[in-house]
N, C-alpha and C. Protein backbone atom coordinates (compact mmCIF):
# COMPACT_ATOMS: atom_id res chain seq x y z
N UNK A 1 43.93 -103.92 28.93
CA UNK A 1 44.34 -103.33 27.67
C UNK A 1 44.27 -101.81 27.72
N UNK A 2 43.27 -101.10 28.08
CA UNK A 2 43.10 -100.22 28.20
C UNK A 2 43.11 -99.20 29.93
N UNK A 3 43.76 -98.03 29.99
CA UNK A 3 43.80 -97.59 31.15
C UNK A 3 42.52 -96.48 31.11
N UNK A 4 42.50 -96.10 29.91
CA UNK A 4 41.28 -94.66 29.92
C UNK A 4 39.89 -95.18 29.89
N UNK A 5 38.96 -94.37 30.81
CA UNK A 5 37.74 -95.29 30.45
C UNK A 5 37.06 -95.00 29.54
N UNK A 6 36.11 -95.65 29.02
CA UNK A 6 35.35 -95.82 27.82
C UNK A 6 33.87 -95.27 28.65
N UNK A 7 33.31 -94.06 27.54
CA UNK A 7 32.09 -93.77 28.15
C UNK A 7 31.59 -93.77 26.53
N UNK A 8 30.35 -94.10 26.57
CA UNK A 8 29.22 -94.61 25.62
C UNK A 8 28.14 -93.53 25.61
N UNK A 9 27.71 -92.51 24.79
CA UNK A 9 26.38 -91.73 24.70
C UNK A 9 25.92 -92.52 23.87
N UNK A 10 24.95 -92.81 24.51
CA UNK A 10 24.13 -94.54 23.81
C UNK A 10 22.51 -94.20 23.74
N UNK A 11 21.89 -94.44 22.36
CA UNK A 11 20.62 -94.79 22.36
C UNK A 11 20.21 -96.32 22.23
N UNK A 12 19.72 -97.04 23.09
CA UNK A 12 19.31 -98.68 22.48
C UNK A 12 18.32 -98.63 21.23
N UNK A 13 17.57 -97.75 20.94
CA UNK A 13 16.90 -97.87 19.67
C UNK A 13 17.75 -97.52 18.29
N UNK A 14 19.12 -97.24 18.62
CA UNK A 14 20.12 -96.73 17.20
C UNK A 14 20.83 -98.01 16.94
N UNK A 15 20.65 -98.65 15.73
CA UNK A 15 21.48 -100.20 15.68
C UNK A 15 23.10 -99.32 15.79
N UNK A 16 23.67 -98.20 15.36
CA UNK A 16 25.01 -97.90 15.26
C UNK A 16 25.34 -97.98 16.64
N UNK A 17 24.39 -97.41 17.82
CA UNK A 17 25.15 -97.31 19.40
C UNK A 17 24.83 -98.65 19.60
N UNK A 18 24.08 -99.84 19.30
CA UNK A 18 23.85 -101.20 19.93
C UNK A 18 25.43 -101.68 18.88
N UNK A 19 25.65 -101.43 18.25
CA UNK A 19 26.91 -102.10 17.22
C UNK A 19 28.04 -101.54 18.33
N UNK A 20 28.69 -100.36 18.87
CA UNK A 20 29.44 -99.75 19.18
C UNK A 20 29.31 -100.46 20.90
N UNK A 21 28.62 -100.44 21.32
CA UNK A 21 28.29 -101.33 22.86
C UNK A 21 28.80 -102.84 22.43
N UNK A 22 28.52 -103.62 21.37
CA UNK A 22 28.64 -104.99 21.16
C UNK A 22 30.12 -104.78 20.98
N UNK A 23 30.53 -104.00 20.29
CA UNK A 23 32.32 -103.74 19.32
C UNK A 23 33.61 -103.99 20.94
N UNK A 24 32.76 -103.23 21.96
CA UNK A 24 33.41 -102.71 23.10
C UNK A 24 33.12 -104.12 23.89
N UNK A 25 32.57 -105.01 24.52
CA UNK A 25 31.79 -105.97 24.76
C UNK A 25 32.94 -106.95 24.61
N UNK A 26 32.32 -107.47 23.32
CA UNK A 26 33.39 -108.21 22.19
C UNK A 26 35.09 -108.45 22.80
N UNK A 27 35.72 -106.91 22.84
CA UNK A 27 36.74 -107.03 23.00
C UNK A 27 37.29 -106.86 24.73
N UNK A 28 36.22 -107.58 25.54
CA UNK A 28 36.36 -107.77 26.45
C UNK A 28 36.35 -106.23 27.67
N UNK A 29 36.17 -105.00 27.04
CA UNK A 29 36.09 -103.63 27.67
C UNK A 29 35.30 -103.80 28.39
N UNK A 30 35.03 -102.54 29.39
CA UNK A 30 34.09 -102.32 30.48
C UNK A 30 33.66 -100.36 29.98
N UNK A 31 33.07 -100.18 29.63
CA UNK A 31 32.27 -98.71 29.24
C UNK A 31 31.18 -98.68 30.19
N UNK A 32 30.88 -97.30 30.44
CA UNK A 32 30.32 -96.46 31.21
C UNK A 32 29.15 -96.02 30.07
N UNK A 33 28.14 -96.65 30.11
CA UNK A 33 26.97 -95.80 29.54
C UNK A 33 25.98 -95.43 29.80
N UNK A 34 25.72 -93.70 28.61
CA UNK A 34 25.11 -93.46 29.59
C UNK A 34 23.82 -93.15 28.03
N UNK A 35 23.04 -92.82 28.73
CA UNK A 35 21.26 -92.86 27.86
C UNK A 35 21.19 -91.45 27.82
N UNK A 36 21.56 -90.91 26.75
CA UNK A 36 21.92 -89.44 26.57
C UNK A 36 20.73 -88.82 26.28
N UNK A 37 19.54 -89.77 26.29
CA UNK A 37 17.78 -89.55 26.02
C UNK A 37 17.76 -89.03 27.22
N UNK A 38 17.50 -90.06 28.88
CA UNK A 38 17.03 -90.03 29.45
C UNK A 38 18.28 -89.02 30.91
N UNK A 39 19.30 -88.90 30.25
CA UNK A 39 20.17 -88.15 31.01
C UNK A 39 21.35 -87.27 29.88
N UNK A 40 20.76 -86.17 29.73
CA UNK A 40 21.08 -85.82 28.49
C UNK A 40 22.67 -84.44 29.41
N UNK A 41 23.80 -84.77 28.23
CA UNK A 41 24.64 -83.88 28.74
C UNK A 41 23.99 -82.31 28.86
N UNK A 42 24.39 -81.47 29.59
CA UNK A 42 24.25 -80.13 29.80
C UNK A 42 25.82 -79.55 28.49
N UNK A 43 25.61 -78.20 28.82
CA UNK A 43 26.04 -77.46 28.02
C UNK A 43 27.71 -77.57 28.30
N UNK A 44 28.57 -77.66 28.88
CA UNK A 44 29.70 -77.72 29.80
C UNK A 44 30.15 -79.21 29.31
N UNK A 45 29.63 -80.33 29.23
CA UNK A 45 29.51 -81.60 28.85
C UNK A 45 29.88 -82.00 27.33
N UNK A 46 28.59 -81.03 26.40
CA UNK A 46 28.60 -80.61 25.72
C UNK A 46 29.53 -80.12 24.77
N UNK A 47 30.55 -79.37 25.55
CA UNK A 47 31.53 -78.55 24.92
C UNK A 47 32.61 -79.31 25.08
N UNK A 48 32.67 -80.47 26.28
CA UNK A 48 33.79 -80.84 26.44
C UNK A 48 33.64 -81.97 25.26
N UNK A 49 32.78 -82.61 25.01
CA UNK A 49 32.52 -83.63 23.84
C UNK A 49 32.87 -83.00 22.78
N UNK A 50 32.54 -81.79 22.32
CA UNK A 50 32.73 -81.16 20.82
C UNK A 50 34.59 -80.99 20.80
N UNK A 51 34.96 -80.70 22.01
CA UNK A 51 36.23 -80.45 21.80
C UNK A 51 37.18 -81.68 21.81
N UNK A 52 36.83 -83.03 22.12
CA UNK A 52 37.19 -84.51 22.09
C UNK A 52 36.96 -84.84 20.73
N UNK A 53 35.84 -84.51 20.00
CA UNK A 53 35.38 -85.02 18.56
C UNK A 53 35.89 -83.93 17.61
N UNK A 54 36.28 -82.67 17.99
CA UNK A 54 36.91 -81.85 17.21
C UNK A 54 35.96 -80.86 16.33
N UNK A 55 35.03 -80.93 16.82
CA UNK A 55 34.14 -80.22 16.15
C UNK A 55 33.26 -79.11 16.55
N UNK A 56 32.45 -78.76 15.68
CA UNK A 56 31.61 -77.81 16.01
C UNK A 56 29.96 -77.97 16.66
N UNK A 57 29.32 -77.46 17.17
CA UNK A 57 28.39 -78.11 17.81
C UNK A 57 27.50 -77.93 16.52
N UNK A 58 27.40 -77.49 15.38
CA UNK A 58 26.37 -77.50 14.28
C UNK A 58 26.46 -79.03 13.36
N UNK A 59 27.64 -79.56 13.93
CA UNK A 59 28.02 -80.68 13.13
C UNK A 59 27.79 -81.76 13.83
N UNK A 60 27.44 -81.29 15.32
CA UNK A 60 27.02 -82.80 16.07
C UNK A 60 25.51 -82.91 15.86
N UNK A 61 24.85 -82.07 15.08
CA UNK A 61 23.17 -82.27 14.89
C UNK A 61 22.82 -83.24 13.77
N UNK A 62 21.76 -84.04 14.25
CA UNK A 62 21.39 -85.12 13.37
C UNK A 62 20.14 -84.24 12.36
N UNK A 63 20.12 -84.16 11.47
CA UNK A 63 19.06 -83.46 10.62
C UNK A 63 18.35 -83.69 10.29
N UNK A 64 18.01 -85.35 10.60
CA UNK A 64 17.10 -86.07 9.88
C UNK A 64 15.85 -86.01 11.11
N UNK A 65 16.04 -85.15 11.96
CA UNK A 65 15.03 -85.64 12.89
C UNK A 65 13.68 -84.89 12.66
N UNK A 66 12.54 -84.86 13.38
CA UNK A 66 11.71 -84.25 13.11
C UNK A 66 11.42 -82.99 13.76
N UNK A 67 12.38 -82.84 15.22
CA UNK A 67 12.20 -81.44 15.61
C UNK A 67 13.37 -80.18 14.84
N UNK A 68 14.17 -80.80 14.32
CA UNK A 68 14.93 -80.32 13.42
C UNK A 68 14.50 -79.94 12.40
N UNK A 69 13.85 -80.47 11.65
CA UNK A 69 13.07 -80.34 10.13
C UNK A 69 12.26 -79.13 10.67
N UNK A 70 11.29 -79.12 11.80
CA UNK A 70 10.39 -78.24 12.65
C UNK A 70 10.87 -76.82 12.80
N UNK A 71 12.13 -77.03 13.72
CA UNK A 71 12.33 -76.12 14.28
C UNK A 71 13.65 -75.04 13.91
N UNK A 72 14.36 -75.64 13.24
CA UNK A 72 15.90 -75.94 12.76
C UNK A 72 16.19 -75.56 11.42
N UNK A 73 15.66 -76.71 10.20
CA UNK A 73 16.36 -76.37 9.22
C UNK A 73 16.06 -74.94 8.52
N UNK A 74 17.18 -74.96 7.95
CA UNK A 74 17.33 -73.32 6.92
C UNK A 74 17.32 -72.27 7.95
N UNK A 75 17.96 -72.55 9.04
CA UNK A 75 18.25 -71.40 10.15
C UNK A 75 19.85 -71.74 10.17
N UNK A 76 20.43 -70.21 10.26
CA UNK A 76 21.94 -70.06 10.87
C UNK A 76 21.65 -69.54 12.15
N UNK A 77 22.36 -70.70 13.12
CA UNK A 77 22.71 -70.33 14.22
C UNK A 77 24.06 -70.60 14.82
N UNK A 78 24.00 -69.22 15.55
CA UNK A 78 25.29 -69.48 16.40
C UNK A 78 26.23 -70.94 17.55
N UNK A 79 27.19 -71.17 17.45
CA UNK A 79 27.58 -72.25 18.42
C UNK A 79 26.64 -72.02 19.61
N UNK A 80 26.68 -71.24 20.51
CA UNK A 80 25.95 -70.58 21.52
C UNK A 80 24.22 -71.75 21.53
N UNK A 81 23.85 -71.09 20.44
CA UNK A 81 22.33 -71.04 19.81
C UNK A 81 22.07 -73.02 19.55
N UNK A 82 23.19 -73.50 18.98
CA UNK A 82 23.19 -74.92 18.71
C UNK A 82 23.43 -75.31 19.51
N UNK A 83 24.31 -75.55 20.71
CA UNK A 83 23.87 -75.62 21.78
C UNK A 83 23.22 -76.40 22.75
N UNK A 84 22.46 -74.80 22.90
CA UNK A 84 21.20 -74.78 23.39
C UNK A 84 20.10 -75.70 23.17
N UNK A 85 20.13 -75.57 21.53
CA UNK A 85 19.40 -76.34 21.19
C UNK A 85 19.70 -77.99 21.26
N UNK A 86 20.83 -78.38 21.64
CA UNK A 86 20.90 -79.66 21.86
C UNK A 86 21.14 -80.25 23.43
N UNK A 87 21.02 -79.24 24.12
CA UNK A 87 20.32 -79.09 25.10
C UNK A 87 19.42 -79.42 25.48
N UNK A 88 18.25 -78.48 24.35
CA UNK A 88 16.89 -78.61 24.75
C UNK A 88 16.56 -79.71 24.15
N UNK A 89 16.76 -79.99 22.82
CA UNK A 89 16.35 -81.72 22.07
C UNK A 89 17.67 -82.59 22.21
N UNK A 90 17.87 -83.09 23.13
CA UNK A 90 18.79 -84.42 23.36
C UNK A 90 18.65 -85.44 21.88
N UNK A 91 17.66 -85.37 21.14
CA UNK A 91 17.45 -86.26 20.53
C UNK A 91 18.41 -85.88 18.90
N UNK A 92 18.42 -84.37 19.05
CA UNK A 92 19.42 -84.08 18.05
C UNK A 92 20.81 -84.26 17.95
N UNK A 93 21.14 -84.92 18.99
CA UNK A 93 22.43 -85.48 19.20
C UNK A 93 22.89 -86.60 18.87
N UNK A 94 24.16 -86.07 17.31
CA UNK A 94 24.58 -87.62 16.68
C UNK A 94 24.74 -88.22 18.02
N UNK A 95 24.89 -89.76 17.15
CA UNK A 95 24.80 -91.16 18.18
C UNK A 95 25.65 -92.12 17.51
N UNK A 96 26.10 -93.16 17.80
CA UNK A 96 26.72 -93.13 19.53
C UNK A 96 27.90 -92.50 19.62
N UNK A 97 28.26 -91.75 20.70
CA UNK A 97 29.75 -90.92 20.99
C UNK A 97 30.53 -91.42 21.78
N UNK A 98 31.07 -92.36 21.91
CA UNK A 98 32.46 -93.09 22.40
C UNK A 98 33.59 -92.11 22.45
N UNK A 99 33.68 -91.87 24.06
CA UNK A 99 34.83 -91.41 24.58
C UNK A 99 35.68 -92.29 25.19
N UNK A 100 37.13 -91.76 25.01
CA UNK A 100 38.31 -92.73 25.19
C UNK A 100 39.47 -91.71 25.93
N UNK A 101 39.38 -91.78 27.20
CA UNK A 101 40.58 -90.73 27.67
C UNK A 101 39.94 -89.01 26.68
N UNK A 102 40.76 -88.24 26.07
CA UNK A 102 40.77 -87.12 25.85
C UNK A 102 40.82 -86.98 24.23
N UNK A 103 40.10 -88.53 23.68
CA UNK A 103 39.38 -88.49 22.17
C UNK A 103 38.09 -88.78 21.96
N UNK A 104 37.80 -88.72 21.18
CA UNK A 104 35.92 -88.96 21.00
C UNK A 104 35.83 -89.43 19.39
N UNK A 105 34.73 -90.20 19.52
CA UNK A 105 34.36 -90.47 18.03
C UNK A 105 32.34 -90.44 18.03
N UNK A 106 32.31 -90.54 16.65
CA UNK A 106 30.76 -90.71 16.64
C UNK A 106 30.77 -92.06 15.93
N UNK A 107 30.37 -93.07 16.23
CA UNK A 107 31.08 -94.56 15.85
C UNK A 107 29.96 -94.16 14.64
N UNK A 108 30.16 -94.14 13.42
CA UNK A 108 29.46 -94.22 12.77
C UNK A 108 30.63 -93.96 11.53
N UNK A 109 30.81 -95.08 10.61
CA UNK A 109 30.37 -96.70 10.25
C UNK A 109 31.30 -97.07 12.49
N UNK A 110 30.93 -98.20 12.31
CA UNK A 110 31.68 -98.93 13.62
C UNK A 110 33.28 -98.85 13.68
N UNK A 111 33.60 -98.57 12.73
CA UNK A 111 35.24 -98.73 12.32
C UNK A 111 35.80 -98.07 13.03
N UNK A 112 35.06 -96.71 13.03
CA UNK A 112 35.59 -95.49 13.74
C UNK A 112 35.92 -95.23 14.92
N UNK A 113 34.96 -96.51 16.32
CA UNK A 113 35.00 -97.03 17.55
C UNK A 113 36.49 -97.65 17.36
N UNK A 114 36.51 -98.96 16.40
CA UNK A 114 37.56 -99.92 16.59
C UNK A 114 38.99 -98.75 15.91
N UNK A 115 39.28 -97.75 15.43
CA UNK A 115 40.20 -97.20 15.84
C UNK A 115 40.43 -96.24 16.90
N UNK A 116 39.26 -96.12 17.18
CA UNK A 116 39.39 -95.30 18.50
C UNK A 116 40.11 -96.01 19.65
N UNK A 117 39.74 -97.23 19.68
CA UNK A 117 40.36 -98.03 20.78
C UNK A 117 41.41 -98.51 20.21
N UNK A 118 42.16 -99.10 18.96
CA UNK A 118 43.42 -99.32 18.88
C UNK A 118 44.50 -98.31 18.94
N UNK A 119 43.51 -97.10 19.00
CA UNK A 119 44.60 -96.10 19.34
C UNK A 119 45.47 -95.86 20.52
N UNK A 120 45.17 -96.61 21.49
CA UNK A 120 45.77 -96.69 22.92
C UNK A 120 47.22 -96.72 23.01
């Protein structure tokens, strides 16, 4: 069905990336995942994801976390600066990011996976 491969920035403790692994599964796919905890993209990676999802790297930060609340909120920082910082905390990185050829989504509701892939 598909010619582009499917890569997965996957946490197993996030029910949305275990939903988005099952969604892909399900419809018989083969994805590439990877544990963006324990092998976290670099900066280059990074940019190429923000520019697949269309966004800005201040918008791929999860806020609810606790080094965020810490270190983060009520600070303006630069793309540069955000980053970095998701760089340095992998963990501030929305989840899960399903890449498809030269689109990206943050499957979050799941819907957003299943048009990602009927988009083929």
């Amino acid at each position: 069905m598909t010619e582009n491969p499917i890569v997965i920035y996957h946490n197993a403790r996030c029910s949305k990336s275990r939903s988005a692994c099952e969604l892909i599964a399900a419809r018989g796919l083969n994805a590439r995942i990877i544990d963006y905890l324990a092998h976290p993209p670099g900066k280059e990676e990074l940019r190429s994801l923000l520019n697949k999802l269309g966004m800005r790297p201040a918008e791929l930060v999860r806020r609810g976390e606790e080094v965020f609340r810490m270190d983060y909120a009520g600070k303006t920082l630069s793309d540069e600066e955000w980053l970095d910082a998701l760089v340095s905390h992998p963990i501030l990185i929305e989840r899960p990011i399903v890449v498809h050829g030269d689109k990206a989504v943050i499957g979050r509701p799941t819907e957003k996976v299943q048009e990602l892939l009927d988009d083929d």
